[in-house]
PDB file of N, CA and C in Angstrom:
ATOM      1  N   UNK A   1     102.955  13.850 -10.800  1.00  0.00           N
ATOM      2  CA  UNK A   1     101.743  14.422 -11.351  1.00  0.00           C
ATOM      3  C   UNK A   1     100.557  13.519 -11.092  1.00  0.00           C
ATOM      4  N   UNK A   2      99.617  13.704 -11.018  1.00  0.00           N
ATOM      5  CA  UNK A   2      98.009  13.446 -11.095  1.00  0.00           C
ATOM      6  C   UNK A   2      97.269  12.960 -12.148  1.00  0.00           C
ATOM      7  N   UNK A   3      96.796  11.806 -12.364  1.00  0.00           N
ATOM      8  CA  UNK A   3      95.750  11.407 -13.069  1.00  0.00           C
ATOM      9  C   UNK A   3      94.713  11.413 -12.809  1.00  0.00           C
ATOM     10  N   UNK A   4      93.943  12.149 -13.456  1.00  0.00           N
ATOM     11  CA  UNK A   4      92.618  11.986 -13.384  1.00  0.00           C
ATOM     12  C   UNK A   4      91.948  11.682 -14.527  1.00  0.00           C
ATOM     13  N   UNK A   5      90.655  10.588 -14.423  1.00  0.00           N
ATOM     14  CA  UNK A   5      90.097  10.258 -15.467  1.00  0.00           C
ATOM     15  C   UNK A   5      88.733  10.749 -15.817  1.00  0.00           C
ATOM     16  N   UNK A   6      88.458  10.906 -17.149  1.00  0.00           N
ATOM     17  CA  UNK A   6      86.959  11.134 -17.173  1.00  0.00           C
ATOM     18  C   UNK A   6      86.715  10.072 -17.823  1.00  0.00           C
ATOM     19  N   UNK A   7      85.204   9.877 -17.609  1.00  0.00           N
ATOM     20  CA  UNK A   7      84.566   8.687 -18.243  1.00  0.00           C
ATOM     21  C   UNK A   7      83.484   9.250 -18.948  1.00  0.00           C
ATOM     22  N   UNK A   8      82.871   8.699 -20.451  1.00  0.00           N
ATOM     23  CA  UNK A   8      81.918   9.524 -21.053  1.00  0.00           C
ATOM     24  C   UNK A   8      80.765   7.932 -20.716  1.00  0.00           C
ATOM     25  N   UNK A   9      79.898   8.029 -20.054  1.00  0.00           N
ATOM     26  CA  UNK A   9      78.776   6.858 -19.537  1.00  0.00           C
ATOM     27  C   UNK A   9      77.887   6.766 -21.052  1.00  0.00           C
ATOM     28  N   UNK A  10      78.157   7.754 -22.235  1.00  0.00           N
ATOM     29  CA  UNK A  10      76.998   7.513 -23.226  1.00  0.00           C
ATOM     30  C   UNK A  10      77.881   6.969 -24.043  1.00  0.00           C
ATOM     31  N   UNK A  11      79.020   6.749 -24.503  1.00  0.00           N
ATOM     32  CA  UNK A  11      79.431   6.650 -25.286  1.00  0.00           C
ATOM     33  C   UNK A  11      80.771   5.174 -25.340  1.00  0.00           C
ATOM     34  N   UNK A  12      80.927   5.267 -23.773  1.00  0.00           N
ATOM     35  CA  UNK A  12      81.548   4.068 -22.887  1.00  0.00           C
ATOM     36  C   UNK A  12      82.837   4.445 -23.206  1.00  0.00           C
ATOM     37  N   UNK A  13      83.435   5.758 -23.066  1.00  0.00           N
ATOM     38  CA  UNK A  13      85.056   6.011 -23.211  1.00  0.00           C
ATOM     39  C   UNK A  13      85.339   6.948 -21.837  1.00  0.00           C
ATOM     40  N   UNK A  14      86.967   6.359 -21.756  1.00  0.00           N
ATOM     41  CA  UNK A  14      87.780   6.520 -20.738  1.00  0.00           C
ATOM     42  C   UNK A  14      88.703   7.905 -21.061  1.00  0.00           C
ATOM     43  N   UNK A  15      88.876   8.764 -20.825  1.00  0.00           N
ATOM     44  CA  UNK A  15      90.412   9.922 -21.149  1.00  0.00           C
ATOM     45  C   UNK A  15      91.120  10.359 -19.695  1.00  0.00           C
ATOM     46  N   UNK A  16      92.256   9.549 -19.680  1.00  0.00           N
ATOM     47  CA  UNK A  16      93.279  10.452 -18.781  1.00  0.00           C
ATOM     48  C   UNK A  16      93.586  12.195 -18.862  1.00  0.00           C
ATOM     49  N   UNK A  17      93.553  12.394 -17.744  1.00  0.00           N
ATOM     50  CA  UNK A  17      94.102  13.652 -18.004  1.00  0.00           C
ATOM     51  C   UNK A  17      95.135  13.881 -16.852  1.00  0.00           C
ATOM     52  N   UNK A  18      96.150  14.003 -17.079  1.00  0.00           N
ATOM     53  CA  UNK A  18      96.984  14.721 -16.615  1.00  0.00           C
ATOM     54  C   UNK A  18      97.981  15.991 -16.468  1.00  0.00           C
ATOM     55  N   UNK A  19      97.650  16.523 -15.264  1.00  0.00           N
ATOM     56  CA  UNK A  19      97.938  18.302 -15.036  1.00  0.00           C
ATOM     57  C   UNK A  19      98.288  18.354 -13.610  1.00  0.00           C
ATOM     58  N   UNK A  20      99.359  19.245 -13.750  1.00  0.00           N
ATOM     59  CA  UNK A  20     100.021  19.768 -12.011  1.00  0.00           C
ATOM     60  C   UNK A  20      98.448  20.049 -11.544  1.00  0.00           C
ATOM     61  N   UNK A  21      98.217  21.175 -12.117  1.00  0.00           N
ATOM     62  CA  UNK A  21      97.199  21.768 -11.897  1.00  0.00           C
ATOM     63  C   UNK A  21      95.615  21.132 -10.808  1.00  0.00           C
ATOM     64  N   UNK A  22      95.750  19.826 -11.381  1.00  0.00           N
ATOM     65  CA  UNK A  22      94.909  18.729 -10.638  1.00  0.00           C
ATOM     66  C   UNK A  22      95.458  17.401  -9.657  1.00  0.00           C
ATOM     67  N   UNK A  23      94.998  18.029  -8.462  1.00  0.00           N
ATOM     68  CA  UNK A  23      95.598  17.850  -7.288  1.00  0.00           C
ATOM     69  C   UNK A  23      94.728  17.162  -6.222  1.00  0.00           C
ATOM     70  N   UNK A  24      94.198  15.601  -6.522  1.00  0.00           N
ATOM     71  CA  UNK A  24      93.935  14.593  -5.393  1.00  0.00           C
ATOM     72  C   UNK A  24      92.150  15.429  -6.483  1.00  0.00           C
ATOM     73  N   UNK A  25      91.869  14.850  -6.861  1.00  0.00           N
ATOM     74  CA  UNK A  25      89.921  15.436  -7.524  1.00  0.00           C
ATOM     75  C   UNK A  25      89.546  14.922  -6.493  1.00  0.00           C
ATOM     76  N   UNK A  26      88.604  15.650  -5.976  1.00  0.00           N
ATOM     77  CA  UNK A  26      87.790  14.620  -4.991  1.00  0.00           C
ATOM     78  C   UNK A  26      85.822  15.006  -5.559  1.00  0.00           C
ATOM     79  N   UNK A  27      85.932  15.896  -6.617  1.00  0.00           N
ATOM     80  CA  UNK A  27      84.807  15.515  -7.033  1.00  0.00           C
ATOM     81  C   UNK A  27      84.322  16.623  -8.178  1.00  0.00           C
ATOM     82  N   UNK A  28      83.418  16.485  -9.237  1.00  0.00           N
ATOM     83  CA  UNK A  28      83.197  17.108 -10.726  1.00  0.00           C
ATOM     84  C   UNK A  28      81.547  17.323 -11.062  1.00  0.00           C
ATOM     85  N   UNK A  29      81.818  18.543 -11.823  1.00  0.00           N
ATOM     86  CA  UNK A  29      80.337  18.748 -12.061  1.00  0.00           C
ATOM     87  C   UNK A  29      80.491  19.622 -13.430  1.00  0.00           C
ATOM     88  N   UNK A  30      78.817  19.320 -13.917  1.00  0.00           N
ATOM     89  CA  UNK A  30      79.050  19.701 -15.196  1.00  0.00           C
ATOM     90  C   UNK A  30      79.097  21.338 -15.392  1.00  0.00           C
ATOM     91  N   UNK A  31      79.667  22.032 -16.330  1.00  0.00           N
ATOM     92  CA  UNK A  31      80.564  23.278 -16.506  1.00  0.00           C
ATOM     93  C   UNK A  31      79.423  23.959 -17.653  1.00  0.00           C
ATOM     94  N   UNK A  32      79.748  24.982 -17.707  1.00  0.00           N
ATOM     95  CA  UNK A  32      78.827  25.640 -19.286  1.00  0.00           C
ATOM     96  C   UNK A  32      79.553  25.563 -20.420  1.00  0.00           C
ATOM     97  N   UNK A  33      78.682  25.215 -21.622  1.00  0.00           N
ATOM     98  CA  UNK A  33      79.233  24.544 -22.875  1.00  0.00           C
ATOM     99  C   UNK A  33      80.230  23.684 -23.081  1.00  0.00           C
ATOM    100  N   UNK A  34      79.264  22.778 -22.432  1.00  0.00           N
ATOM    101  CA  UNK A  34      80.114  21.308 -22.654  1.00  0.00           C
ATOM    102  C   UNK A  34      81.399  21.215 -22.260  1.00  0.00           C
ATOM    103  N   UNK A  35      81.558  21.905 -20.969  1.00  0.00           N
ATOM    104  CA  UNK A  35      83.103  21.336 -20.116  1.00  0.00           C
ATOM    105  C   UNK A  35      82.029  21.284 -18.750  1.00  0.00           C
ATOM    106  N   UNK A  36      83.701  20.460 -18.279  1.00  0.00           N
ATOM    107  CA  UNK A  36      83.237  20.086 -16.821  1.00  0.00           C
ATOM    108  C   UNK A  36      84.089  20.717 -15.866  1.00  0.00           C
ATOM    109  N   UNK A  37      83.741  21.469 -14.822  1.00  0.00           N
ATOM    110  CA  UNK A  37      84.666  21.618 -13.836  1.00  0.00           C
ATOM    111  C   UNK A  37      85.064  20.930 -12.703  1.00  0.00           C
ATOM    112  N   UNK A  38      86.225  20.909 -11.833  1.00  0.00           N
ATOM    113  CA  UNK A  38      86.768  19.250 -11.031  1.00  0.00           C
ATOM    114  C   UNK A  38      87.462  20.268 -10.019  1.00  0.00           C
ATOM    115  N   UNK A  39      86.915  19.994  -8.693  1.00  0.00           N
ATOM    116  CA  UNK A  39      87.566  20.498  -7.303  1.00  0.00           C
ATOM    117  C   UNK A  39      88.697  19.702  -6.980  1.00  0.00           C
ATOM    118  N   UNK A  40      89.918  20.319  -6.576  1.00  0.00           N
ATOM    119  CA  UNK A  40      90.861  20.232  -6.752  1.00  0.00           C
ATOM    120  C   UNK A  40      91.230  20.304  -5.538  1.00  0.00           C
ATOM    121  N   UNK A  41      91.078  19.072  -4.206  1.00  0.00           N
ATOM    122  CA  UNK A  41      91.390  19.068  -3.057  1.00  0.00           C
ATOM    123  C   UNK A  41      92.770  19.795  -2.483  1.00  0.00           C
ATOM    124  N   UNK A  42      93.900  19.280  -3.328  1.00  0.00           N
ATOM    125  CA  UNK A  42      95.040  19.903  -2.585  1.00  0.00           C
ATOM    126  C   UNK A  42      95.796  21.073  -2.852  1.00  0.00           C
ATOM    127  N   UNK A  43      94.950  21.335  -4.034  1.00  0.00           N
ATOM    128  CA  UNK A  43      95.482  22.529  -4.780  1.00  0.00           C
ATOM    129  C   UNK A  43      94.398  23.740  -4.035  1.00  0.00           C
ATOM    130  N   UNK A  44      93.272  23.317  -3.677  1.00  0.00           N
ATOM    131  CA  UNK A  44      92.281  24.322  -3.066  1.00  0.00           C
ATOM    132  C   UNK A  44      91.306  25.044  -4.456  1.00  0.00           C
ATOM    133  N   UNK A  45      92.098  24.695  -5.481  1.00  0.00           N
ATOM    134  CA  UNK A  45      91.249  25.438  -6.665  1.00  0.00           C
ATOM    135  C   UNK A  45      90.169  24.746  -7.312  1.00  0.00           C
ATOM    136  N   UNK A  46      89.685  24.949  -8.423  1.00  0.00           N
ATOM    137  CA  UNK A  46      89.086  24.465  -9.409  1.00  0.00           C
ATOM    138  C   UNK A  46      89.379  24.174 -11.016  1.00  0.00           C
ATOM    139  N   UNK A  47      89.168  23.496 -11.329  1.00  0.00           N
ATOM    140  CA  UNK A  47      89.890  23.060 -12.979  1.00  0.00           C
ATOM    141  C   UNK A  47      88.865  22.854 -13.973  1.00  0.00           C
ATOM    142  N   UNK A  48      89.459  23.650 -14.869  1.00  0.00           N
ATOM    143  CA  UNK A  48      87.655  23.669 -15.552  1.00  0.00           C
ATOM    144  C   UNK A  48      88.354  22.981 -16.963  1.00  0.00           C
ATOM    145  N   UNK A  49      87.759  22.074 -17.569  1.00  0.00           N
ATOM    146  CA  UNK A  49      88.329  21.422 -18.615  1.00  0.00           C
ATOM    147  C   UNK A  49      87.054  21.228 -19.477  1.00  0.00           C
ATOM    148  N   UNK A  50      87.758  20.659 -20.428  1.00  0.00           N
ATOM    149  CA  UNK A  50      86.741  20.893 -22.006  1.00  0.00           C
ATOM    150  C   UNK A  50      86.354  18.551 -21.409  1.00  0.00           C
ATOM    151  N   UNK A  51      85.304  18.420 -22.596  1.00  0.00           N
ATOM    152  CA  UNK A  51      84.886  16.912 -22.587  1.00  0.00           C
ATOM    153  C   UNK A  51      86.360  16.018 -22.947  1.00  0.00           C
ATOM    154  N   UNK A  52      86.855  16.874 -24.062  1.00  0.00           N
ATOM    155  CA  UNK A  52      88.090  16.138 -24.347  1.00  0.00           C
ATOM    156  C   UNK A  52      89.654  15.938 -23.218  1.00  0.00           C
ATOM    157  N   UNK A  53      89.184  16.473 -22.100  1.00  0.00           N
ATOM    158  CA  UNK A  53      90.221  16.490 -21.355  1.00  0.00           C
ATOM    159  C   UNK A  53      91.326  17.999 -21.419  1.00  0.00           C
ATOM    160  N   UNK A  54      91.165  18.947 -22.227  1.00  0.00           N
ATOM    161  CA  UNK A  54      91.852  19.578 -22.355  1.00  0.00           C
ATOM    162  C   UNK A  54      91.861  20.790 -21.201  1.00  0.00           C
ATOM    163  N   UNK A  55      92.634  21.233 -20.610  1.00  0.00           N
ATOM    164  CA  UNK A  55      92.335  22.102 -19.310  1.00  0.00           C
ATOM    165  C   UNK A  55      92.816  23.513 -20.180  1.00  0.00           C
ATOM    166  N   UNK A  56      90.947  24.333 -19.824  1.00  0.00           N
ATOM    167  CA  UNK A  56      90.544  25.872 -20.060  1.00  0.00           C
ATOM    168  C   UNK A  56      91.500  26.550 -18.651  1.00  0.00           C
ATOM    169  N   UNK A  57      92.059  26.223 -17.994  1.00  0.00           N
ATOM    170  CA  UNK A  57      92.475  27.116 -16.769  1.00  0.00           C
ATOM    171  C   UNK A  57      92.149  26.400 -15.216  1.00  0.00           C
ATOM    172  N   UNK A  58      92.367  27.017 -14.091  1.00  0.00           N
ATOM    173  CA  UNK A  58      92.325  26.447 -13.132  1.00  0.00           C
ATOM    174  C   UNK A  58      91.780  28.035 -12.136  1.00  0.00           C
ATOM    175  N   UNK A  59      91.011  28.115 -11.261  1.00  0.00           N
ATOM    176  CA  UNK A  59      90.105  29.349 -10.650  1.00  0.00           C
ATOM    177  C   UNK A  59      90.565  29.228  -8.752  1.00  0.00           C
ATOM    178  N   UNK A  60      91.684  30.073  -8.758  1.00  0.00           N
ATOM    179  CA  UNK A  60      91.890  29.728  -7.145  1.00  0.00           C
ATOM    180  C   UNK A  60      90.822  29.918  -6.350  1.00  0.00           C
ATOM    181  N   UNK A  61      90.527  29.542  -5.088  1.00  0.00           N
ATOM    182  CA  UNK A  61      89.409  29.813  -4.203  1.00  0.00           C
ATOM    183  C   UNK A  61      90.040  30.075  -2.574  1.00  0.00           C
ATOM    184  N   UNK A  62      89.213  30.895  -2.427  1.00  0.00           N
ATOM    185  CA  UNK A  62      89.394  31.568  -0.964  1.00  0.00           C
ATOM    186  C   UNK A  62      89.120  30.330   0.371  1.00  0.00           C
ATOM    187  N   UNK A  63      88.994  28.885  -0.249  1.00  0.00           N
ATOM    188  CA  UNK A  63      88.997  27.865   1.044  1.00  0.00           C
ATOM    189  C   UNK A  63      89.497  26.476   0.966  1.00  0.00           C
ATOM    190  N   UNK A  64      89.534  25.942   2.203  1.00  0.00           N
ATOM    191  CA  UNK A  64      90.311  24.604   1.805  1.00  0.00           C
ATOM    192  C   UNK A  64      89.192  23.624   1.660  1.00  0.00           C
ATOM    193  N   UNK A  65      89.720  22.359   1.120  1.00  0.00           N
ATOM    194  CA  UNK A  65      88.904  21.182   0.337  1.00  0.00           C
ATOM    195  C   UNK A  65      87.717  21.233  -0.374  1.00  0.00           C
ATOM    196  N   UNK A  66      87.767  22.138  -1.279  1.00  0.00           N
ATOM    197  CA  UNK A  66      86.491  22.560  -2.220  1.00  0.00           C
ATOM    198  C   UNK A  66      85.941  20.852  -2.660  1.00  0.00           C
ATOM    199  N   UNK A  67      84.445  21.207  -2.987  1.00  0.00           N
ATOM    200  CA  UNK A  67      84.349  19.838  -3.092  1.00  0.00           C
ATOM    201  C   UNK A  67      82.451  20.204  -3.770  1.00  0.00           C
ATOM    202  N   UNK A  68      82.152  19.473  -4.422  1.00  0.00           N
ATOM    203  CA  UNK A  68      81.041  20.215  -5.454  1.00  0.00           C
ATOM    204  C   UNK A  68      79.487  19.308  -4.271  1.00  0.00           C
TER     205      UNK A  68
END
């Protein structure tokens, strides 16, 4: 499985997250109401997760190496 970390820069905290689902991140942007969504290089999808790390679902996409 995959770790990926978020970092909160205002608050100076670290949260692992780990999910099949998230596959090599190669990059994240901010999401509506306070989640973030994270391109999901090998999976081809997208992972849309809450601040706390918790994963809302994952959004397949019609191409390879999505990347924000």
């Amino acid at each position: 499985m995959q770790c990926t970390c978020m970092n909160d820069t205002l608050i100076g905290t670290t949260i692992a997250v780990i999910n099949k689902n998230i596959r090599e991140p190669c990059s994240a942007c901010v999401g509506p109401d306070d989640t973030v969504l994270v391109c999901s290089k090998n999976n081809h999808d997208v992972a849309h997760l809450t601040v706390g790390g918790d994963v809302l679902g994952s959004y397949p996409l019609n191409l390879k190496l999505p990347h924000s």
